[in-house]
PDB file of N, CA and C in Angstrom:
ATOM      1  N   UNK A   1       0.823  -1.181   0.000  1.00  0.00           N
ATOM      2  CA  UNK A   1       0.000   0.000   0.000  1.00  0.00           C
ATOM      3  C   UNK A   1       0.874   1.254   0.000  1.00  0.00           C
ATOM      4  N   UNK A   2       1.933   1.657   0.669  1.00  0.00           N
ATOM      5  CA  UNK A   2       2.883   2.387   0.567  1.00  0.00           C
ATOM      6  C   UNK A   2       3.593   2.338  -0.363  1.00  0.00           C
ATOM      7  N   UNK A   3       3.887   1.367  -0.980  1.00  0.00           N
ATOM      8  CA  UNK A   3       4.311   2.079  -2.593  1.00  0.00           C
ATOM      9  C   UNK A   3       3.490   2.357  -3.587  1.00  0.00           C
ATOM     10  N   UNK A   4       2.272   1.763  -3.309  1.00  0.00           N
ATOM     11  CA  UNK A   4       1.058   2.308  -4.457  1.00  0.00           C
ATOM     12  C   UNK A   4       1.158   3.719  -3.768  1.00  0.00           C
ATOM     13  N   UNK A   5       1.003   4.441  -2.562  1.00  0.00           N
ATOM     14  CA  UNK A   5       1.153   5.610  -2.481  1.00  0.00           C
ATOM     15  C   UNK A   5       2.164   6.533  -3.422  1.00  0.00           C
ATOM     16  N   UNK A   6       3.162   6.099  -3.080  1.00  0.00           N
ATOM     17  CA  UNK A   6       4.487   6.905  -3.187  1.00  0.00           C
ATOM     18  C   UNK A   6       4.473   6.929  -5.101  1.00  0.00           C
ATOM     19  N   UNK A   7       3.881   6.061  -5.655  1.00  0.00           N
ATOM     20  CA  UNK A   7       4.178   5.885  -7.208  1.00  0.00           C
ATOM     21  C   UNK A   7       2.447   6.581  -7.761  1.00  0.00           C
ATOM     22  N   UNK A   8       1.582   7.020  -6.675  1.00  0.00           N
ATOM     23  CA  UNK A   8       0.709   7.910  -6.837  1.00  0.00           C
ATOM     24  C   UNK A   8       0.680   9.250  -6.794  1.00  0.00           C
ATOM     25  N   UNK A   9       1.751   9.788  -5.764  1.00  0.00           N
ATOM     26  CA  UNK A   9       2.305  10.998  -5.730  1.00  0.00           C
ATOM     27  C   UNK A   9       2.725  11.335  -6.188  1.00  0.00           C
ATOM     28  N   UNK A  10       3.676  10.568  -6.715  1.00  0.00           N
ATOM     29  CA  UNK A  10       5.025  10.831  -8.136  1.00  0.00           C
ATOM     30  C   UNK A  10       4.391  10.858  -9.322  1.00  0.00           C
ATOM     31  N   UNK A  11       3.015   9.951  -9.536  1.00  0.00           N
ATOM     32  CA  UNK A  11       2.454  10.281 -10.489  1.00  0.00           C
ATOM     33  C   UNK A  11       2.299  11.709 -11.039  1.00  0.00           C
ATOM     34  N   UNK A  12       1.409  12.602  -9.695  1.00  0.00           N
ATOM     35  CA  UNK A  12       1.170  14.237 -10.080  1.00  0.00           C
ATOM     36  C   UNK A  12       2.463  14.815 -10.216  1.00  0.00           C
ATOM     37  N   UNK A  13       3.395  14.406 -10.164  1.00  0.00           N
ATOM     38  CA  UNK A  13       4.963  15.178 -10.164  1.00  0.00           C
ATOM     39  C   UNK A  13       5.347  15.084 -11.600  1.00  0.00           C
ATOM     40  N   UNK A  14       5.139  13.919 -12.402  1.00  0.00           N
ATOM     41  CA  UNK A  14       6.209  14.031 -13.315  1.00  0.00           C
ATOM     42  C   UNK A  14       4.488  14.208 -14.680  1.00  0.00           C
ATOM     43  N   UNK A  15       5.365  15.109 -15.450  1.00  0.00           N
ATOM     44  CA  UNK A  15       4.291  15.788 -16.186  1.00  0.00           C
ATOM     45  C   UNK A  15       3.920  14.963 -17.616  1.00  0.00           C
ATOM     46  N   UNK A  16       4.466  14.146 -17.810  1.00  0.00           N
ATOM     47  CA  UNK A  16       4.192  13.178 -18.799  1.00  0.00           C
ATOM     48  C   UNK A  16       3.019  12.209 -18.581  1.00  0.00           C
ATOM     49  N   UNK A  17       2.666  11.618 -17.262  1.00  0.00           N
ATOM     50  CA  UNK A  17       2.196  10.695 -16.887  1.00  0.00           C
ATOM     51  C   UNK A  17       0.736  11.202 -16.681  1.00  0.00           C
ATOM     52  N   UNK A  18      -0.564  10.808 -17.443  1.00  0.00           N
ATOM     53  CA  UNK A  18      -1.805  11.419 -17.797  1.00  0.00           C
ATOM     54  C   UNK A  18      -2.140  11.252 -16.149  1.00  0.00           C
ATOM     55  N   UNK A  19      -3.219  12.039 -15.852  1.00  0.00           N
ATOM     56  CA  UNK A  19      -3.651  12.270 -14.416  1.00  0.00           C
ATOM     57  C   UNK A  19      -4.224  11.062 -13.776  1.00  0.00           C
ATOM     58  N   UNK A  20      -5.300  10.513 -14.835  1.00  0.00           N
ATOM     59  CA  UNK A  20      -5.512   9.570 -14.728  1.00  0.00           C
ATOM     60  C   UNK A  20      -4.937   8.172 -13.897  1.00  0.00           C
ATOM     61  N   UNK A  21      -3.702   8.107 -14.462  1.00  0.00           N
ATOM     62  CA  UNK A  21      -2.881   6.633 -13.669  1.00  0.00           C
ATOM     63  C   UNK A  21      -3.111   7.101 -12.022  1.00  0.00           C
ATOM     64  N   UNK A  22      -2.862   8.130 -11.484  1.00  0.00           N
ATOM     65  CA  UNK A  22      -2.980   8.606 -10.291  1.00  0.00           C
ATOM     66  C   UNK A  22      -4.585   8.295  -9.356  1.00  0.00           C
ATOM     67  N   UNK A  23      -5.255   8.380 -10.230  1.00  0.00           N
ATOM     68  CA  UNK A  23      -6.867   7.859  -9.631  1.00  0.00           C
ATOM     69  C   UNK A  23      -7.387   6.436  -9.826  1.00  0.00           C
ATOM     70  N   UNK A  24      -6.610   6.048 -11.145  1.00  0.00           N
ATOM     71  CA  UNK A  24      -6.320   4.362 -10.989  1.00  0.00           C
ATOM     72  C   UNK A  24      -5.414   4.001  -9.797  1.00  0.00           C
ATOM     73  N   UNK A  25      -4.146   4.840  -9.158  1.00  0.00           N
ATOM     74  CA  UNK A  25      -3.753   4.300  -8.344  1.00  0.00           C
ATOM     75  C   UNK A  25      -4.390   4.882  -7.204  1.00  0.00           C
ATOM     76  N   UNK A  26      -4.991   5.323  -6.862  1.00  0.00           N
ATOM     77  CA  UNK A  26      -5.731   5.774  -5.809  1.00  0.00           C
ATOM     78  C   UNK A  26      -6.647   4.587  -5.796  1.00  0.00           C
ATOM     79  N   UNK A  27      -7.169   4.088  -6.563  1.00  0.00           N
ATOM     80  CA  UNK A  27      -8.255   2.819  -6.281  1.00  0.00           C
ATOM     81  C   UNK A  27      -7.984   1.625  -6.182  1.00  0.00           C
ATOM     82  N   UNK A  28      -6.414   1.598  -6.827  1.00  0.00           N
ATOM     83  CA  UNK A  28      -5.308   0.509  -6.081  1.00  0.00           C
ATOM     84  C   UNK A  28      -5.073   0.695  -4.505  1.00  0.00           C
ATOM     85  N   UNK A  29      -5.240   1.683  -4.151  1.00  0.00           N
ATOM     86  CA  UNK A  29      -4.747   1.245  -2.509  1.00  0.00           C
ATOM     87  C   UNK A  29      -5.952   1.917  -2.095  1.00  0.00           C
ATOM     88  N   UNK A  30      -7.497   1.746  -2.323  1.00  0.00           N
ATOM     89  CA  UNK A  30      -8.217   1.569  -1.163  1.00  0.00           C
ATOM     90  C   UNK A  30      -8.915   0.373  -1.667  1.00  0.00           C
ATOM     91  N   UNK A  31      -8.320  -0.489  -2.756  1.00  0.00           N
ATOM     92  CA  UNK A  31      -8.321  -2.084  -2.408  1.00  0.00           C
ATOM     93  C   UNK A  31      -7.681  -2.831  -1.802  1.00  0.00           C
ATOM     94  N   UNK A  32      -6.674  -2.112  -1.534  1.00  0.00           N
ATOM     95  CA  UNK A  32      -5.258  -3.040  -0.493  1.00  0.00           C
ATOM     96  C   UNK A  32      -6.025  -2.649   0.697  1.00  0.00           C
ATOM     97  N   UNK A  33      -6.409  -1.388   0.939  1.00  0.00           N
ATOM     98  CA  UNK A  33      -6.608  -0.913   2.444  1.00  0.00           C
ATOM     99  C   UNK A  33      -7.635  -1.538   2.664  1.00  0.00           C
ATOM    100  N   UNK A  34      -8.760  -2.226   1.245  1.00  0.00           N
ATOM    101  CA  UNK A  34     -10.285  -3.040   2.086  1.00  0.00           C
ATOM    102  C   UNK A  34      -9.862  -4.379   1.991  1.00  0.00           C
ATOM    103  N   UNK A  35      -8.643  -4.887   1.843  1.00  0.00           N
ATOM    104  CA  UNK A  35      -8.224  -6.295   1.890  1.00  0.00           C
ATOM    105  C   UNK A  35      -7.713  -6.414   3.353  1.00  0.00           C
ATOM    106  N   UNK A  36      -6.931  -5.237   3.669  1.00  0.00           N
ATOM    107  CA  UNK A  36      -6.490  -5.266   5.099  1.00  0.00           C
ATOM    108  C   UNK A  36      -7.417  -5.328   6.120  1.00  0.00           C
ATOM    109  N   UNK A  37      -8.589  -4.550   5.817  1.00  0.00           N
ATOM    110  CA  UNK A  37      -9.770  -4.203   6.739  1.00  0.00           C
ATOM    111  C   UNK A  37     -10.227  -5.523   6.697  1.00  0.00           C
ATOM    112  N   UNK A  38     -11.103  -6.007   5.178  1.00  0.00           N
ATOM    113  CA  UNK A  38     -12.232  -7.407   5.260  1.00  0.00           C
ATOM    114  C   UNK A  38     -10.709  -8.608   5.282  1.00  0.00           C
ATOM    115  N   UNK A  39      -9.818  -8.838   5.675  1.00  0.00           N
ATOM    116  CA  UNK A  39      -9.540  -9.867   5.023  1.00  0.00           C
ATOM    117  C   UNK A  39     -10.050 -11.015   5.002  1.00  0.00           C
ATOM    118  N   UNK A  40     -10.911 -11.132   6.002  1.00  0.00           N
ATOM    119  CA  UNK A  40     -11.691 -12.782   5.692  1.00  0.00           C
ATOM    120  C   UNK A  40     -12.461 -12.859   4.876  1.00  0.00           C
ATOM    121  N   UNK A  41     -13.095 -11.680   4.135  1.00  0.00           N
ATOM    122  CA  UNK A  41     -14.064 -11.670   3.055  1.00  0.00           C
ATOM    123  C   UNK A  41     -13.304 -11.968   1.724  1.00  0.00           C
ATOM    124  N   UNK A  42     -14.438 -11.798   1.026  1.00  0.00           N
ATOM    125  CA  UNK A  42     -14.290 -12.629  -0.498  1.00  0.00           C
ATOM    126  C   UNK A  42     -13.048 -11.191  -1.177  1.00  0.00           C
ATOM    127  N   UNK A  43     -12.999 -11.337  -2.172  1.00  0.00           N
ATOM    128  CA  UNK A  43     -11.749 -10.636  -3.203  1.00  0.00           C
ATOM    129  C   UNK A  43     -13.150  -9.785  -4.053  1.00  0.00           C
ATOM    130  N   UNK A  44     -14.390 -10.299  -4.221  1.00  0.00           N
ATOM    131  CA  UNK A  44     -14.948  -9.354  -4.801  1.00  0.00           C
ATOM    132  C   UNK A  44     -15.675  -8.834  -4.171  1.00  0.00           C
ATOM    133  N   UNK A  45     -15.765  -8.818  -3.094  1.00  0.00           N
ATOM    134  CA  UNK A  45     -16.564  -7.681  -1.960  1.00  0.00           C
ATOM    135  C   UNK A  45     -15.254  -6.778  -1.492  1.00  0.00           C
ATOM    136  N   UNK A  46     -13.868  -7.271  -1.649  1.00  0.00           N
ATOM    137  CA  UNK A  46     -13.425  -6.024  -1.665  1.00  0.00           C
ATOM    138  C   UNK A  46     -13.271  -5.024  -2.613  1.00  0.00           C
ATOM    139  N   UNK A  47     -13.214  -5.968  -3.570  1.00  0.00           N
ATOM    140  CA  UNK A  47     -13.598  -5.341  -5.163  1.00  0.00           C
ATOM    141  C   UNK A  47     -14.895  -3.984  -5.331  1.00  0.00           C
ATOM    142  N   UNK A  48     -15.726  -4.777  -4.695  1.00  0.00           N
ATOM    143  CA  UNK A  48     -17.171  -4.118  -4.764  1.00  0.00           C
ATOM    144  C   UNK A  48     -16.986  -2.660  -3.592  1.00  0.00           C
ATOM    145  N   UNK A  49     -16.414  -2.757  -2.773  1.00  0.00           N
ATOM    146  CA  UNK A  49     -16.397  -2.114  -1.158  1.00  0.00           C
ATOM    147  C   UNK A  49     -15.253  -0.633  -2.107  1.00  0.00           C
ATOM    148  N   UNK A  50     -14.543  -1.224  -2.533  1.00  0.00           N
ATOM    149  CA  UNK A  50     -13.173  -0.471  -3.012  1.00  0.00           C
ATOM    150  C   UNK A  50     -13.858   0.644  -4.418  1.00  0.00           C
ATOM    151  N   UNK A  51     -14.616  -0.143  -5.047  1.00  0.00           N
ATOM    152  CA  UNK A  51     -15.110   0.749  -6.276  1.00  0.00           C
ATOM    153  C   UNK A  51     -16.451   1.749  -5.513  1.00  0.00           C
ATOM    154  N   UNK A  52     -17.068   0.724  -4.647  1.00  0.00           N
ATOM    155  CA  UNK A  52     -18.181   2.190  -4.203  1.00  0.00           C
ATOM    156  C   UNK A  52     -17.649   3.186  -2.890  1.00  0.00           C
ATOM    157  N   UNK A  53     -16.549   3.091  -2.407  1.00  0.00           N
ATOM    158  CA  UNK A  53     -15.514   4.100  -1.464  1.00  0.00           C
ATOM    159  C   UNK A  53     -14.960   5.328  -2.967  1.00  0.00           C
ATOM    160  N   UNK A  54     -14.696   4.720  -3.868  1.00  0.00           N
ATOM    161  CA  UNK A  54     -13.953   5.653  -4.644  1.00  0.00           C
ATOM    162  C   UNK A  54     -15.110   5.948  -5.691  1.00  0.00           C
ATOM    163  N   UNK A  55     -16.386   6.233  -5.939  1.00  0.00           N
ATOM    164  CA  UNK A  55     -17.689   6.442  -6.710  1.00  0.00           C
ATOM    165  C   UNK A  55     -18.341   7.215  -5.767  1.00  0.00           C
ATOM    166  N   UNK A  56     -18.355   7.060  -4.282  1.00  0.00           N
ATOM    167  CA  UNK A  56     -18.477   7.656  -3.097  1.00  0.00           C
ATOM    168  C   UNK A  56     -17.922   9.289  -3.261  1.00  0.00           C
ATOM    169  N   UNK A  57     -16.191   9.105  -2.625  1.00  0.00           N
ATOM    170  CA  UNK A  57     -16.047  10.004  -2.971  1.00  0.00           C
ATOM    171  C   UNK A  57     -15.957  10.985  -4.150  1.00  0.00           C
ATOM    172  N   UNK A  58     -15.889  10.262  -5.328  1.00  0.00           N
ATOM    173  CA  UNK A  58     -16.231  11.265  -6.817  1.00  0.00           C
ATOM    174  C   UNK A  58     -17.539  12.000  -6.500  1.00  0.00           C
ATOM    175  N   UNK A  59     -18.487  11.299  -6.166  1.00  0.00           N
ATOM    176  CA  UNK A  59     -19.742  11.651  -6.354  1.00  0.00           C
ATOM    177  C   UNK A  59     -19.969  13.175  -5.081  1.00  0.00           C
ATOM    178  N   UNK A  60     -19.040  13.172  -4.252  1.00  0.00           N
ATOM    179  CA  UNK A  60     -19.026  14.035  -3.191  1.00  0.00           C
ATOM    180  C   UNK A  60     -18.647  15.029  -3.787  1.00  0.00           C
ATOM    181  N   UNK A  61     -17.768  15.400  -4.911  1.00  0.00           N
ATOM    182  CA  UNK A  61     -17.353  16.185  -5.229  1.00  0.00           C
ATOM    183  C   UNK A  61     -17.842  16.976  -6.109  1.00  0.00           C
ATOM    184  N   UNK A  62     -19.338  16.823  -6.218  1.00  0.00           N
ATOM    185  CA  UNK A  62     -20.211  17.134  -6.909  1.00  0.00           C
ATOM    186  C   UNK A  62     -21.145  18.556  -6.060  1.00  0.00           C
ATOM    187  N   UNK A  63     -20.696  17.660  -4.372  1.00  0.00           N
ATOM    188  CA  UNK A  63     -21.459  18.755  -3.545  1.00  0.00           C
ATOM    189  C   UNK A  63     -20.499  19.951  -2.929  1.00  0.00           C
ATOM    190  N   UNK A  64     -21.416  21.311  -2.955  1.00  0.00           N
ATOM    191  CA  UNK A  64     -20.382  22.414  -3.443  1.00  0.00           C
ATOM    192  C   UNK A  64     -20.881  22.933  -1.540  1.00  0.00           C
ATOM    193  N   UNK A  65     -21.249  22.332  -0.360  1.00  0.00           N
ATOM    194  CA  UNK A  65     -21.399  22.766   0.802  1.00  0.00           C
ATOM    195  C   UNK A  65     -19.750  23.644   1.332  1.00  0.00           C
ATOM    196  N   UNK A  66     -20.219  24.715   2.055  1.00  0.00           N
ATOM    197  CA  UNK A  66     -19.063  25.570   2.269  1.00  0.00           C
ATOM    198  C   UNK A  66     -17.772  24.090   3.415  1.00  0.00           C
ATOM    199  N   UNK A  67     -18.482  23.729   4.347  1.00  0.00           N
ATOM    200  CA  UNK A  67     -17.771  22.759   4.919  1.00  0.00           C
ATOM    201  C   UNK A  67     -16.894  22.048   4.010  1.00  0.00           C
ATOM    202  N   UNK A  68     -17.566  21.417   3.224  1.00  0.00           N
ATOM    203  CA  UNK A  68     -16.516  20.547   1.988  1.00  0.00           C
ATOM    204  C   UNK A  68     -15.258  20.785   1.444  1.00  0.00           C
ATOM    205  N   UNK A  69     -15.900  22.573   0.671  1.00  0.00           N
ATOM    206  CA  UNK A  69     -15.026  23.438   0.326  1.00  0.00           C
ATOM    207  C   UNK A  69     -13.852  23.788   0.863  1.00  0.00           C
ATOM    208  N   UNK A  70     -13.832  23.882   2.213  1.00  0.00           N
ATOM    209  CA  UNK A  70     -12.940  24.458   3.525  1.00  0.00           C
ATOM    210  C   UNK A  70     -11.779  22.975   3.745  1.00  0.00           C
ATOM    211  N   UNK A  71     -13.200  21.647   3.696  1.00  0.00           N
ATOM    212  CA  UNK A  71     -11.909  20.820   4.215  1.00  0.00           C
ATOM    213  C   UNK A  71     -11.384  20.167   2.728  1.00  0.00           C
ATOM    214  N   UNK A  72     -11.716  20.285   1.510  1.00  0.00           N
ATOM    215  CA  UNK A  72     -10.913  20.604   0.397  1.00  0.00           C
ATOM    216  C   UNK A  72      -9.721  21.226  -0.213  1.00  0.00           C
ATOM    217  N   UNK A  73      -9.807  22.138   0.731  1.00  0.00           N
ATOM    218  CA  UNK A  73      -8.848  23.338   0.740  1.00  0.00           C
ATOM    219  C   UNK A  73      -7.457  22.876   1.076  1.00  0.00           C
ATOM    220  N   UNK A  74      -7.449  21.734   2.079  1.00  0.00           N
ATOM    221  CA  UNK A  74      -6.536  21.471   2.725  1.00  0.00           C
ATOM    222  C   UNK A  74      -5.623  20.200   2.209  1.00  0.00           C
ATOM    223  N   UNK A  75      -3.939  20.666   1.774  1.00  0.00           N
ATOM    224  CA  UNK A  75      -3.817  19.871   1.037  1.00  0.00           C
ATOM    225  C   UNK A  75      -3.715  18.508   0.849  1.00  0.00           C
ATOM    226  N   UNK A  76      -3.700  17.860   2.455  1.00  0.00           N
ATOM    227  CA  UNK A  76      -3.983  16.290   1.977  1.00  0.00           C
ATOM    228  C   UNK A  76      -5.353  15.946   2.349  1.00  0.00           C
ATOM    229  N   UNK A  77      -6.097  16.700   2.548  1.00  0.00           N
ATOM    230  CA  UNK A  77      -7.324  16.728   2.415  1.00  0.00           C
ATOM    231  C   UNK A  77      -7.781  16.356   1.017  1.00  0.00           C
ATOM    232  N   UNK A  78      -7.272  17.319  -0.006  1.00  0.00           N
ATOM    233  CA  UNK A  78      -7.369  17.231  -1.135  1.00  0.00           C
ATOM    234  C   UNK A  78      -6.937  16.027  -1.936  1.00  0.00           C
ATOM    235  N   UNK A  79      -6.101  15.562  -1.138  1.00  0.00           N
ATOM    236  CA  UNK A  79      -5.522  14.145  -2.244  1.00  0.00           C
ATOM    237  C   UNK A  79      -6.735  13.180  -2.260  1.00  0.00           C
ATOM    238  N   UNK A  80      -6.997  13.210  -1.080  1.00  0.00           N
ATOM    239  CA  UNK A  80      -8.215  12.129  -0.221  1.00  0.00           C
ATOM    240  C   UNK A  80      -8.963  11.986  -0.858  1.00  0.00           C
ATOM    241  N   UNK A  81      -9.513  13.130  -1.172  1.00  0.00           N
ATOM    242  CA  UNK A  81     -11.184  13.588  -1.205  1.00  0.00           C
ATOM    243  C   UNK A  81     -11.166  14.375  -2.638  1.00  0.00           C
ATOM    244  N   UNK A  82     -10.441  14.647  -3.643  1.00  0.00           N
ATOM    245  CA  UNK A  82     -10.581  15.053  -4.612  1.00  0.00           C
ATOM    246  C   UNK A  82     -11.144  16.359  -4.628  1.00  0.00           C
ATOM    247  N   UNK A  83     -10.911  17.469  -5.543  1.00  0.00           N
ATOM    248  CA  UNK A  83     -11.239  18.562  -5.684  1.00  0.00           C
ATOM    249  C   UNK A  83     -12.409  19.116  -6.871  1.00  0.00           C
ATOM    250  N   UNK A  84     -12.395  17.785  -8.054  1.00  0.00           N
ATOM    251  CA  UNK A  84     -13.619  18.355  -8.784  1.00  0.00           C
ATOM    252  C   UNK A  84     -14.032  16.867  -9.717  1.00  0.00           C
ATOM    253  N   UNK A  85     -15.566  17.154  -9.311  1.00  0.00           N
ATOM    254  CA  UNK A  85     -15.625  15.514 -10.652  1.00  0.00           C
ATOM    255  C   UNK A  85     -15.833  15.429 -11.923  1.00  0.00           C
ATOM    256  N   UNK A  86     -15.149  14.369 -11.906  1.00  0.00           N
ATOM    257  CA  UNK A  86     -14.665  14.154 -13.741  1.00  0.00           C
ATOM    258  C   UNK A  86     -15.285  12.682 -14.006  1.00  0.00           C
ATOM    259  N   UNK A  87     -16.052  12.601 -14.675  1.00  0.00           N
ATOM    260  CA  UNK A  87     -16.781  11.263 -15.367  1.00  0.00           C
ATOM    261  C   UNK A  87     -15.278  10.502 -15.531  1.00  0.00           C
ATOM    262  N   UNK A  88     -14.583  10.492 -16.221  1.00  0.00           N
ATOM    263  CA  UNK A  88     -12.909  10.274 -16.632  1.00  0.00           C
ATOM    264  C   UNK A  88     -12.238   9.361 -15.198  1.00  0.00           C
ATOM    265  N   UNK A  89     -12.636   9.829 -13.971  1.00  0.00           N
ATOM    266  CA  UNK A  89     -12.167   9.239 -12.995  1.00  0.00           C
ATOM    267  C   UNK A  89     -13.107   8.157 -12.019  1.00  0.00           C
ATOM    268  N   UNK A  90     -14.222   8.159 -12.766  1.00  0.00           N
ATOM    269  CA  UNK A  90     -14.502   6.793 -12.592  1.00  0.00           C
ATOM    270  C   UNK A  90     -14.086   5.338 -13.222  1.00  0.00           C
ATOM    271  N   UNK A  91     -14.086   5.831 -14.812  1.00  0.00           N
ATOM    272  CA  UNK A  91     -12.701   4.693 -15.809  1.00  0.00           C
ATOM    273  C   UNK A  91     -11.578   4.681 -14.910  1.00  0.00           C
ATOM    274  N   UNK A  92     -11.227   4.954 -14.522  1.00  0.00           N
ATOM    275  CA  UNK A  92      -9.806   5.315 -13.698  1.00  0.00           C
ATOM    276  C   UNK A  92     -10.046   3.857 -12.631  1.00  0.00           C
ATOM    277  N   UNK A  93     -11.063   4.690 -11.815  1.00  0.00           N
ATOM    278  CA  UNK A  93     -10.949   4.083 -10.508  1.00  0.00           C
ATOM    279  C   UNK A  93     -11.860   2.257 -11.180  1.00  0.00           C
ATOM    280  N   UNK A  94     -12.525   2.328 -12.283  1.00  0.00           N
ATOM    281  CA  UNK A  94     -12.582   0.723 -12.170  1.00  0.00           C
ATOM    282  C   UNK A  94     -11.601  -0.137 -13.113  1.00  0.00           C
ATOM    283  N   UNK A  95     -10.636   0.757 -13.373  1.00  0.00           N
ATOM    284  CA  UNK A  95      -9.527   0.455 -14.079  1.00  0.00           C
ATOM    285  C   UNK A  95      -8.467  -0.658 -12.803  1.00  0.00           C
ATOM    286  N   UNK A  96      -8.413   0.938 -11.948  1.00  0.00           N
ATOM    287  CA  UNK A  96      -7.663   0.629 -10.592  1.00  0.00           C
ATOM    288  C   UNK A  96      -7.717  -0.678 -10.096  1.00  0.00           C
ATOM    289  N   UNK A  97      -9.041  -0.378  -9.547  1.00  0.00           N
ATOM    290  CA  UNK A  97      -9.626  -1.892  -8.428  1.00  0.00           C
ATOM    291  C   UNK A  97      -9.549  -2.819  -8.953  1.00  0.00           C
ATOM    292  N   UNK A  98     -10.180  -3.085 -10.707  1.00  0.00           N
ATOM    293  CA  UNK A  98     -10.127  -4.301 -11.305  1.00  0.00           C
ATOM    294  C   UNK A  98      -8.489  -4.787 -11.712  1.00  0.00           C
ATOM    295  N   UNK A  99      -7.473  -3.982 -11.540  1.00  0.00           N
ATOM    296  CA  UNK A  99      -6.293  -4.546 -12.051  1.00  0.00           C
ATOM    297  C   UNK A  99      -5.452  -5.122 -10.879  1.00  0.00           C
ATOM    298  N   UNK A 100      -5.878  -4.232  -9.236  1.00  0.00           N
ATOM    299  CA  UNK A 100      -5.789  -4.504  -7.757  1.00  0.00           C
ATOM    300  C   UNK A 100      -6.504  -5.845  -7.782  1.00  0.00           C
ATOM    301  N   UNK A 101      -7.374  -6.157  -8.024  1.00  0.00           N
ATOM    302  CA  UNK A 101      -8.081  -7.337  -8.052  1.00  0.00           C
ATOM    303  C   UNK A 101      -7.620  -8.522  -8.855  1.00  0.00           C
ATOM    304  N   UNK A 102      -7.326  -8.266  -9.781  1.00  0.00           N
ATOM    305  CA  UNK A 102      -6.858  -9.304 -10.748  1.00  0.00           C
ATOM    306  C   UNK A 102      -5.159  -9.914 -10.320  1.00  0.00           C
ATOM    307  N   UNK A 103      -4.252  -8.909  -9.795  1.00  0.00           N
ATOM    308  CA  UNK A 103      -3.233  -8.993  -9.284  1.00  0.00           C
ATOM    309  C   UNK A 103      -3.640 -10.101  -7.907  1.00  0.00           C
ATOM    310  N   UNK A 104      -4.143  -9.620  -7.081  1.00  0.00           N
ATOM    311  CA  UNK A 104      -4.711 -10.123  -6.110  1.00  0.00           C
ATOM    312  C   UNK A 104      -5.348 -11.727  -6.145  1.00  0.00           C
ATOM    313  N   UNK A 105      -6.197 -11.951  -6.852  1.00  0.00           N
ATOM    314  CA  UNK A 105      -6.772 -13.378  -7.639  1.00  0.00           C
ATOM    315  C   UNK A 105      -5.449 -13.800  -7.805  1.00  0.00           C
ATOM    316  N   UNK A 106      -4.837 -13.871  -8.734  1.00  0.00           N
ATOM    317  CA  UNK A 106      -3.608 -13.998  -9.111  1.00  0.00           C
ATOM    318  C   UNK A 106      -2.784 -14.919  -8.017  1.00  0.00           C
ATOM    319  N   UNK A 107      -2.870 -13.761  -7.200  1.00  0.00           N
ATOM    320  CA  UNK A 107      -1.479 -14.306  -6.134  1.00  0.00           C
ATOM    321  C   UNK A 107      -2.333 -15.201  -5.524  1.00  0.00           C
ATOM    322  N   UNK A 108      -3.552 -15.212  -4.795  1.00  0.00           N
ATOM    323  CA  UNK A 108      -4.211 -16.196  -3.985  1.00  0.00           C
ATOM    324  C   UNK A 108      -4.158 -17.698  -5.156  1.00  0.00           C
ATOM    325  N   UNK A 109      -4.313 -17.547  -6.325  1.00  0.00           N
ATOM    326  CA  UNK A 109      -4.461 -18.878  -6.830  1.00  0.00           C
ATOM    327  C   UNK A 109      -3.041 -19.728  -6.717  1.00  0.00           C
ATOM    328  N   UNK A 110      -2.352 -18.684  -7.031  1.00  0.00           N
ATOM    329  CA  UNK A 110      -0.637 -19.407  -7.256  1.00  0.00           C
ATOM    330  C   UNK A 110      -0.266 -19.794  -5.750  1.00  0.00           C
ATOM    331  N   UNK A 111      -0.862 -19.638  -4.612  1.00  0.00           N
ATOM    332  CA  UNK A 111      -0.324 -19.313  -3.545  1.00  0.00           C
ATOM    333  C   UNK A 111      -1.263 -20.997  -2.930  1.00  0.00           C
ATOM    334  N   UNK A 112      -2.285 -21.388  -3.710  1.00  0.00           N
ATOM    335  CA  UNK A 112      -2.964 -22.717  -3.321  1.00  0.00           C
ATOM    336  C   UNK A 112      -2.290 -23.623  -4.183  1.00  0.00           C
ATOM    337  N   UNK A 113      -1.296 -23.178  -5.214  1.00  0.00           N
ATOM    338  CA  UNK A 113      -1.222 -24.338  -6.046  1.00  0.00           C
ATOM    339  C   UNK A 113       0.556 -25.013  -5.318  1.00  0.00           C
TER     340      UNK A 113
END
């Protein structure tokens, strides 16, 4: 989860890299973080848990309440919680989870065989 961070941050740093990969990786690690939370649950309820946390917050960013605004303002506030919605970053985020997921499947199968 800490390097999906760190290669999410670096994402907004280096100016080549479309914004996008950054909200795909943002939905990479709040599937790691709902694998850590459910781990006894299934891979697609974290799947499911991970895409409506990050559809959640897009969809928040829709509401323009002065509170929001204020804790928006703040800059890792802002990483969190996003600053404006973009249809664009929902592809993103089921880009994210489903490739977090598939990685994930992945390792659990190789890991029974």
């Amino acid at each position: 989860m800490c390097a999906t961070i760190a290669l999410g941050l670096l994402s907004r740093k280096i100016t080549g890299i479309p914004l996008s990969w950054g909200d795909g990786l943002y939905a990479v690690m709040i599937y790691w973080l709902c694998r850590f939370i459910f781990f006894q649950r299934s891979l697609s309820f974290c799947l499911v848990s991970s895409l409506a946390f990050c559809f959640t917050i897009e969809f928040l960013q829709l509401v323009q309440h002065p509170l929001l605004i204020s804790v928006r303002n703040h800059p890792l506030l802002r990483l969190l919680l996003g600053q404006g919605f973009l249809w664009s970053d929902l592809i993103a985020y089921i880009a994210g989870s489903a490739i977090a997921f598939l990685l994930d499947r992945s390792f659990h199968r190789s890991k029974k065989k």
